[in-house]
Protein backbone atom coordinates (compact mmCIF):
# COMPACT_ATOMS: atom_id res chain seq x y z
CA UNK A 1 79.33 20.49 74.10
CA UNK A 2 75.92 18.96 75.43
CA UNK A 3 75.37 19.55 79.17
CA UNK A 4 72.73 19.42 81.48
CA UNK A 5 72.76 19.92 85.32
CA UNK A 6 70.50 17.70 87.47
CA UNK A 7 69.05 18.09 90.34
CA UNK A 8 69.81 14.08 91.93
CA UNK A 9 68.31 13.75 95.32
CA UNK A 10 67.46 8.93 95.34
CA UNK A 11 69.45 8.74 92.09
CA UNK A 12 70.92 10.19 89.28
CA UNK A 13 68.99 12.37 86.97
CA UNK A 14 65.90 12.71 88.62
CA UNK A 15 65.20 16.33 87.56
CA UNK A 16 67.29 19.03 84.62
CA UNK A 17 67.48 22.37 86.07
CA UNK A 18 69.85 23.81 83.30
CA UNK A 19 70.54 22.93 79.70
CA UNK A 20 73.81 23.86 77.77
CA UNK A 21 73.04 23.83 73.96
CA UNK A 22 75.37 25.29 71.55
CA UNK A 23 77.56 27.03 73.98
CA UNK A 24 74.83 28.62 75.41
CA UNK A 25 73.57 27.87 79.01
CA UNK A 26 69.66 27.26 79.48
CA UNK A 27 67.62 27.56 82.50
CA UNK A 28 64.37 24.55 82.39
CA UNK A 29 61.05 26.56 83.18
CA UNK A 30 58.93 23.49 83.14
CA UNK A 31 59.51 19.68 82.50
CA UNK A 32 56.11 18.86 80.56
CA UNK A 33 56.74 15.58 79.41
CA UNK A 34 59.11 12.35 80.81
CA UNK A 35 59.48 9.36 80.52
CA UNK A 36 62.34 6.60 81.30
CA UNK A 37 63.38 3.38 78.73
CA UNK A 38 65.35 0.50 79.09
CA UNK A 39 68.87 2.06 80.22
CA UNK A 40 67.98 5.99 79.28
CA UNK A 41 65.71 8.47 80.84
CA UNK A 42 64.26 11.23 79.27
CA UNK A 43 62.66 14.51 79.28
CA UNK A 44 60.90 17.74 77.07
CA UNK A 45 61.75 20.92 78.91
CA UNK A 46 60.87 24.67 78.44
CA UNK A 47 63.36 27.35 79.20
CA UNK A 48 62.97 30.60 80.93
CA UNK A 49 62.81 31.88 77.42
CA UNK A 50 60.65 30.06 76.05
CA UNK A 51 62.93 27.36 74.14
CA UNK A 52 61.87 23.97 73.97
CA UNK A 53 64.36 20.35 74.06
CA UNK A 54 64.13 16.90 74.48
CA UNK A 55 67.15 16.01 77.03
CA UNK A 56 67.78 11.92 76.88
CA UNK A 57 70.62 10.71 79.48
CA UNK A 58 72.06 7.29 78.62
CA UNK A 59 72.52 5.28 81.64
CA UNK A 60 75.29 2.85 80.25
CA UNK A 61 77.41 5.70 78.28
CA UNK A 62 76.44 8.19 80.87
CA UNK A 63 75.61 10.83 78.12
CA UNK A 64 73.32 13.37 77.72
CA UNK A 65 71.61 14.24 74.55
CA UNK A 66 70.21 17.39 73.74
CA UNK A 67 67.79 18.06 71.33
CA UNK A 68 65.56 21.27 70.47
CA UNK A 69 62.03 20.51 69.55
């Protein structure tokens, strides 16, 4: 299962603190890229360990996607 926890202070999704990927849980380091498209928003994120993903949430379906890059 795909997770990501948010921090969500105007609205959701603003900022991924922590990643699940493969059952394993992720801590973001750094957000180094975003961006935000008609109904999704998205980021790249580094880990604490030095992992990298592209996290897209879905607006309508209100689904994350995780994706390592």
């Amino acid at each position: 299962m795909e997770a990501v926890e948010c921090r969500s202070d105007t609205e959701y999704a603003e900022r991924p603190l922590s990643l699940v990927w493969e059952g394993q849980r992720y801590e973001i380091a750094e957000i180094f890229s975003r961006w935000r498209g008609p109904g999704e928003k998205g980021f790249c994120v580094k880990t604490v360990n030095g992992l990298a993903f592209e996290l897209t949430y879905q607006e309508i379906s209100d689904d994350w996607h995780v994706q390592p890059i």
